[in-house]
Protein backbone atom coordinates (compact mmCIF):
# COMPACT_ATOMS: atom_id res chain seq x y z
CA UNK A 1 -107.29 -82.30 -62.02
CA UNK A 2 -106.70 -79.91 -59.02
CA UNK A 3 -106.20 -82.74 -56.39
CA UNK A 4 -103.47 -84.73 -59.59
CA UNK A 5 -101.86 -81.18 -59.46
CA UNK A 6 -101.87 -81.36 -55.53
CA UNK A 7 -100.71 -84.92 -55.26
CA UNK A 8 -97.86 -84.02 -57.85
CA UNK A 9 -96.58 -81.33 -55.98
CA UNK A 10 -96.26 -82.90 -52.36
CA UNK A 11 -94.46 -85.92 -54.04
CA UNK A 12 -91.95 -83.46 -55.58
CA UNK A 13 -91.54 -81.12 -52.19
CA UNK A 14 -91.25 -85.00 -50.58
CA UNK A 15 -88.29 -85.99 -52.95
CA UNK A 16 -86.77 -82.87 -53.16
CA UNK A 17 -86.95 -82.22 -49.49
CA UNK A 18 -85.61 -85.67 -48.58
CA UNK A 19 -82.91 -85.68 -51.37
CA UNK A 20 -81.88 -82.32 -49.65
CA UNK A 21 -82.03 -83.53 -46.10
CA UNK A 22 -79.63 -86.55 -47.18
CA UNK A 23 -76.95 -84.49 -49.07
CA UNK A 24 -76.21 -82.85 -45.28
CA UNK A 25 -75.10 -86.35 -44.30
CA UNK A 26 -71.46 -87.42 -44.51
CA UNK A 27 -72.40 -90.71 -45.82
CA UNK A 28 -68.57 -91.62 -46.35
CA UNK A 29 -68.40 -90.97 -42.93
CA UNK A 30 -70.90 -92.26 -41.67
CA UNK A 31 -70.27 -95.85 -43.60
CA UNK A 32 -66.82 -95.69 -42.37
CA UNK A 33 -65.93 -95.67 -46.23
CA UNK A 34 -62.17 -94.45 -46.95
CA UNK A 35 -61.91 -91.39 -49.12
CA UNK A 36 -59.02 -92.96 -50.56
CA UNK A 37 -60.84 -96.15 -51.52
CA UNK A 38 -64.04 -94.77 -52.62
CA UNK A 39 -63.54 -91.35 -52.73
CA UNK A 40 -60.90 -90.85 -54.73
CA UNK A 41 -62.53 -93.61 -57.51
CA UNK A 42 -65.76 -91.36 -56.77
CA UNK A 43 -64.42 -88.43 -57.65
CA UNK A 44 -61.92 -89.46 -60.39
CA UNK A 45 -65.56 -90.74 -62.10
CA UNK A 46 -67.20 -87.27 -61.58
CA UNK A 47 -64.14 -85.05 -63.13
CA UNK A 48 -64.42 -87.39 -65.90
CA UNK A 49 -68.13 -86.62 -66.68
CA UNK A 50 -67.46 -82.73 -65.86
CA UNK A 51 -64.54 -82.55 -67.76
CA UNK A 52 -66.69 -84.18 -71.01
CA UNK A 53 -69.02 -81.61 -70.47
CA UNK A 54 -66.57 -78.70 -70.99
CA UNK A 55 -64.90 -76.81 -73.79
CA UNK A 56 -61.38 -76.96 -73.13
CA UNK A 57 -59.52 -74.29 -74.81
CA UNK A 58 -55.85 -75.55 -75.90
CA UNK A 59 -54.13 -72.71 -76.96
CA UNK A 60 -50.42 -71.51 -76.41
CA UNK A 61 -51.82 -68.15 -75.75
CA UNK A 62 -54.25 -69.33 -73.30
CA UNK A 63 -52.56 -72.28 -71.56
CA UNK A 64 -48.98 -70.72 -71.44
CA UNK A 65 -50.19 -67.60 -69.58
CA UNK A 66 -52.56 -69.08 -66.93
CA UNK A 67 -49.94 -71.90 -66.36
CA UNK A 68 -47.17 -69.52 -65.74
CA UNK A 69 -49.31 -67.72 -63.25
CA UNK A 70 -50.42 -70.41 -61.55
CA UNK A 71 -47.16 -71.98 -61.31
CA UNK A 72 -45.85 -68.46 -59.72
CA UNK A 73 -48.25 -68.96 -56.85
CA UNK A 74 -47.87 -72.19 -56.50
CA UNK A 75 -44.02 -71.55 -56.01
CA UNK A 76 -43.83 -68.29 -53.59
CA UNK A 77 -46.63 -70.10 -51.50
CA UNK A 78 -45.32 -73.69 -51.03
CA UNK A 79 -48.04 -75.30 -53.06
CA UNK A 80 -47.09 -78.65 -54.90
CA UNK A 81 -47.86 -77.01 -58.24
CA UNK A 82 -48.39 -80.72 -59.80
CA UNK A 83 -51.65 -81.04 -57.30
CA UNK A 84 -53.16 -78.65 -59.10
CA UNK A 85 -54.62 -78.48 -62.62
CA UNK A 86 -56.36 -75.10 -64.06
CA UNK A 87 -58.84 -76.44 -67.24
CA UNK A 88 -59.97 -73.23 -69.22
CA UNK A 89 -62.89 -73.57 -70.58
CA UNK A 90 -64.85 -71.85 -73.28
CA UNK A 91 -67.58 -70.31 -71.67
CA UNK A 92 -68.81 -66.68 -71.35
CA UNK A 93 -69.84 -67.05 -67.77
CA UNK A 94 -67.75 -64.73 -65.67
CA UNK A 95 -66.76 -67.72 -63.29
CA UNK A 96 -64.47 -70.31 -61.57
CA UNK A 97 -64.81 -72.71 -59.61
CA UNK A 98 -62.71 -76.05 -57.89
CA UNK A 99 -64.44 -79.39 -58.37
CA UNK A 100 -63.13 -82.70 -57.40
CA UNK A 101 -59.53 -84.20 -58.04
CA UNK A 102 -57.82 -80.58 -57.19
CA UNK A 103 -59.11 -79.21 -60.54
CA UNK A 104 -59.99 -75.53 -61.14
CA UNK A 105 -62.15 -74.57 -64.12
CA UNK A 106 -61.59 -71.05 -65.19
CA UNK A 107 -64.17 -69.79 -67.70
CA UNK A 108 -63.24 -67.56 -71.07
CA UNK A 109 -65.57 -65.23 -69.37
CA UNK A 110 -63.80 -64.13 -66.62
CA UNK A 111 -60.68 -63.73 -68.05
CA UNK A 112 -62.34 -61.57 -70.69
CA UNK A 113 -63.39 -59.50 -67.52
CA UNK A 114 -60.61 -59.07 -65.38
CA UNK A 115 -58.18 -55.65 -65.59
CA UNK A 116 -55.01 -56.92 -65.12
CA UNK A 117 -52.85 -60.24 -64.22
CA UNK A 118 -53.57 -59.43 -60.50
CA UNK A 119 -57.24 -59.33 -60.53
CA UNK A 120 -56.96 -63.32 -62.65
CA UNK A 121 -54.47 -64.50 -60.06
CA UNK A 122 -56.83 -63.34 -57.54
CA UNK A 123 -59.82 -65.37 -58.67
CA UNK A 124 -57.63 -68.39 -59.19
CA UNK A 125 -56.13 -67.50 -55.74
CA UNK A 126 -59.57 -67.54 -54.04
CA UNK A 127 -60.38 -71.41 -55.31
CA UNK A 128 -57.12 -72.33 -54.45
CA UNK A 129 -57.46 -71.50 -50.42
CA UNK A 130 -60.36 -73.25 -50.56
CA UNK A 131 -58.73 -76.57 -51.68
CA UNK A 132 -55.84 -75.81 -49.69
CA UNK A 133 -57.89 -75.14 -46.29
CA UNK A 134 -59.93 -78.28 -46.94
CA UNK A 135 -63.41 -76.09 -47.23
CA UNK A 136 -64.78 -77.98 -49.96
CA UNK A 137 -63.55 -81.82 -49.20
CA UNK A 138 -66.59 -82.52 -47.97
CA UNK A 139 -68.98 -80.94 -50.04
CA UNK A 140 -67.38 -82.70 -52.93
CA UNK A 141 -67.43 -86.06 -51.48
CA UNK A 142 -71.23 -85.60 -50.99
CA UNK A 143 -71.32 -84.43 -54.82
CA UNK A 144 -69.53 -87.73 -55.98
CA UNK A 145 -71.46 -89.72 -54.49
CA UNK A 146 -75.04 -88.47 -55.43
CA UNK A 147 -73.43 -88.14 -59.09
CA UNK A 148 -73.28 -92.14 -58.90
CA UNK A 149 -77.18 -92.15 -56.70
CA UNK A 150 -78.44 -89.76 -59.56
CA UNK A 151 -77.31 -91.92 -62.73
CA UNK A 152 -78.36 -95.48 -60.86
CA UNK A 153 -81.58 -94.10 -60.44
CA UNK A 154 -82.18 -92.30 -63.86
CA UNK A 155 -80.25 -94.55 -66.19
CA UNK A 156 -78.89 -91.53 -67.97
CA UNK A 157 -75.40 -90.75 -67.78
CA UNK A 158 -75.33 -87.94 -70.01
CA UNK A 159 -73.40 -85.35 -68.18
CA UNK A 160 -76.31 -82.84 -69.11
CA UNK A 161 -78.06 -81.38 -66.05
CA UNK A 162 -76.12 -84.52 -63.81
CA UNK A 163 -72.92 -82.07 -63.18
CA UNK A 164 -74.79 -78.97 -62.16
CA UNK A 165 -77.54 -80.34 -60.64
CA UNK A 166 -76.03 -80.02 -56.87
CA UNK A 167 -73.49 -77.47 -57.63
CA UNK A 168 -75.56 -74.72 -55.74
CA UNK A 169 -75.91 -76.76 -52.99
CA UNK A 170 -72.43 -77.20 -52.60
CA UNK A 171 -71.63 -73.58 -53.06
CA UNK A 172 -74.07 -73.09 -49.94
CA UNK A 173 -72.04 -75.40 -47.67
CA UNK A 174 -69.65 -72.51 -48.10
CA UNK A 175 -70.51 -70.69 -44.91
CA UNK A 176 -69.20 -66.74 -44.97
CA UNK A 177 -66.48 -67.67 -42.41
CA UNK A 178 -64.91 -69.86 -45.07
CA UNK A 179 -65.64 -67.06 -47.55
CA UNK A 180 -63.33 -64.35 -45.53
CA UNK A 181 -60.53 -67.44 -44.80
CA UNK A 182 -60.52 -67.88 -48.44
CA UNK A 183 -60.25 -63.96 -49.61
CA UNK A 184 -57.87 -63.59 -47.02
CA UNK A 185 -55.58 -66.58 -48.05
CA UNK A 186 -56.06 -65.19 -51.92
CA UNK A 187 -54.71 -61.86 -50.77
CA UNK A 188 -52.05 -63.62 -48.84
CA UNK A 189 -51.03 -65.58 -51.85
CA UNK A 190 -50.95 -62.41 -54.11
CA UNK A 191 -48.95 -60.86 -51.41
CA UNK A 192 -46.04 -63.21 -51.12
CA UNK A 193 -46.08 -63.46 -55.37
CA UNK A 194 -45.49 -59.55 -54.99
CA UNK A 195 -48.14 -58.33 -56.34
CA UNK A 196 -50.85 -55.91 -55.02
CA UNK A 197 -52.96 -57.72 -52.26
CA UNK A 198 -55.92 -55.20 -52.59
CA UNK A 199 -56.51 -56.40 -55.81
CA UNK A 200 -58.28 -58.92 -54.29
CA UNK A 201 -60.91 -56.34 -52.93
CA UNK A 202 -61.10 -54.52 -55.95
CA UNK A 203 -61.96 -57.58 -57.46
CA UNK A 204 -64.92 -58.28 -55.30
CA UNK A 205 -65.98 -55.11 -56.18
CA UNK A 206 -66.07 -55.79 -59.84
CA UNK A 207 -68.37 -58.47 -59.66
CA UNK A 208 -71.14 -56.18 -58.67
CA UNK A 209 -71.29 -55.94 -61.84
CA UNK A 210 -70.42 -59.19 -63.56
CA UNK A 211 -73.16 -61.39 -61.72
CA UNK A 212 -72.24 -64.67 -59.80
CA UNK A 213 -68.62 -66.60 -59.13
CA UNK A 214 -68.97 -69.83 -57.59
CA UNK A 215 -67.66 -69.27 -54.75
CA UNK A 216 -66.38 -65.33 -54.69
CA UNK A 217 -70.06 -63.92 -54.44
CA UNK A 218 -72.79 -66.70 -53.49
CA UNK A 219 -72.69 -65.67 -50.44
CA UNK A 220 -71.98 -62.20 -48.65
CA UNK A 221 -72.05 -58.97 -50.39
CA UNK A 222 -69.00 -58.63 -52.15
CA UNK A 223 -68.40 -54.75 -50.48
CA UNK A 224 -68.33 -55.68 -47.34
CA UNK A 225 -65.78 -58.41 -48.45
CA UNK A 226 -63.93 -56.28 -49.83
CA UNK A 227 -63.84 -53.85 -47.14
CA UNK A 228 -62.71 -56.70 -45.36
CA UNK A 229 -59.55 -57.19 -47.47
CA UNK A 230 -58.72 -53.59 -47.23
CA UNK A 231 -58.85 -53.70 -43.12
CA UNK A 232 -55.67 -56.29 -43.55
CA UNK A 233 -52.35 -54.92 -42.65
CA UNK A 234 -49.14 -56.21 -45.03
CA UNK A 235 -46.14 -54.56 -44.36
CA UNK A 236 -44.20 -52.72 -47.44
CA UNK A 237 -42.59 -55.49 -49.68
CA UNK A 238 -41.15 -52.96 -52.54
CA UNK A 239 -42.91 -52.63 -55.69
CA UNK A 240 -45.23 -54.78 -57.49
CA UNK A 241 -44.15 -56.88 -60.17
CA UNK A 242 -45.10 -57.76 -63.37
CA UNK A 243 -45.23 -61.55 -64.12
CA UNK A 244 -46.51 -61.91 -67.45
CA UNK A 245 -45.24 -59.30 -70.02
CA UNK A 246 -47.64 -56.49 -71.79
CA UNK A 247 -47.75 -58.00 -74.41
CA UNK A 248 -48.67 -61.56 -73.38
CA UNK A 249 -51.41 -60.11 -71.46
CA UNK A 250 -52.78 -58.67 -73.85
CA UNK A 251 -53.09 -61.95 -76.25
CA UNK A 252 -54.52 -63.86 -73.60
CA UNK A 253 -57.64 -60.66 -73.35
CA UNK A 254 -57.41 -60.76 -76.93
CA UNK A 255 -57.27 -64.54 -77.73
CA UNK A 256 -59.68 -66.41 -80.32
CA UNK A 257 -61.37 -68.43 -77.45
């Protein structure tokens, strides 16, 4: 029984070890595949299983808010706000993350969580540098493609387990250099929207508390990020505004998600 037990457990170190080994190869690369032949197809396949295995929430006061937030930053950043698509989803998590096709899936959770419009645009801010400094091209490529490996060799394209399977291994491809590029760009982004840049360090801070966020705490201690936002120097750009009113703010906390 001992040496079954034995046997079992090299075979799964084996296949684990050379399934891990493979995902740090660039096989699009590395086949001279186009991203915009295969890649794109890839990836259009894999938001399509993700997106089946969320809980979109569709409401006005949900959907009108984030939209108009994202569209500010898109606008006083000179982002093509079309290229990008926020999905809420219902899902007590504290999280978001960016996944293939430009998408960013913001959880209930998190907005639940955050203080103010500042601290939300912050988050969303973070995911967005990475898309827009091309940290996570890669990493998603490799995803798509051992979506596709995964299914051919299980049969089963249930979207249960297949979608999160190499998420952390993706998130660990993040490397803390990218981390600081993309708080930096966040509070960059929150600067030129006029609002409060620190609030990208005070929301580091917060997730002490909170637990993980894809890609805002995997990785370094979320202090000494933060202290890292606060070294930045922005130069006075007159008071703060207010993008979404009081009371809209306070439906989208309060909203039947």
């Amino acid at each position: 029984m001992n040496k079954i037990v034995k046997e079992l457990f090299v075979e799964a170190l084996l296949f684990f070890g050379i399934f891990y080994a493979t995902l740090q190869v660039d096989w699009m690369k590395l086949c001279h595949l186009k991203p915009t032949i295969v890649g794109d197809k890839l990836s259009e396949w894999v938001w399509d299983l993700t997106y089946k295995g969320l809980h979109e929430v569709k409401s006005d006061d949900v959907r009108m808010p984030i939209d108009t937030l994202v569209n500010e930053m898109c606008k006083a950043n000179g982002i093509d706000t079309a290229s990008i698509s926020i999905v809420v989803s219902r899902n007590s998590e504290v999280n978001a993350f960016a996944t293939v096709g430009r998408h960013i899936i913001v959880n209930t959770g998190l907005i639940e969580k955050m203080e103010n419009e500042s601290q939300l645009c912050a988050v969303i801010g973070h995911e967005v540098a990475h898309m827009e400094l091309g940290h996570i091209e890669t990493s998603i490529r490799q995803k798509a493609v051992f979506q596709v490996l995964l299914i051919l060799l299980t049969g089963n394209s249930s979207v249960d387990g297949l979608i999160n399977l190499t998420s952390d291994m993706i998130s660990n491809s993040i490397t803390r250099a990218k981390e600081d590029e993309a708080d930096e760009q966040g509070a960059r982004y929150l600067y030129a929207m006029h609002l409060d840049p620190m609030e990208m360090a005070n929301t580091l801070e917060s997730f002490e508390s909170y637990g993980i966020l894809s890609y805002l705490t995997d990785h370094a201690d979320s202090k000494d990020r933060a202290e890292h936002i606060r070294k930045m120097h922005f130069k006075p750009n007159g008071p703060y505004r207010q993008i979404l009113s009081t009371e809209t703010w306070e439906a989208l906390k309060a909203a039947d998600y």
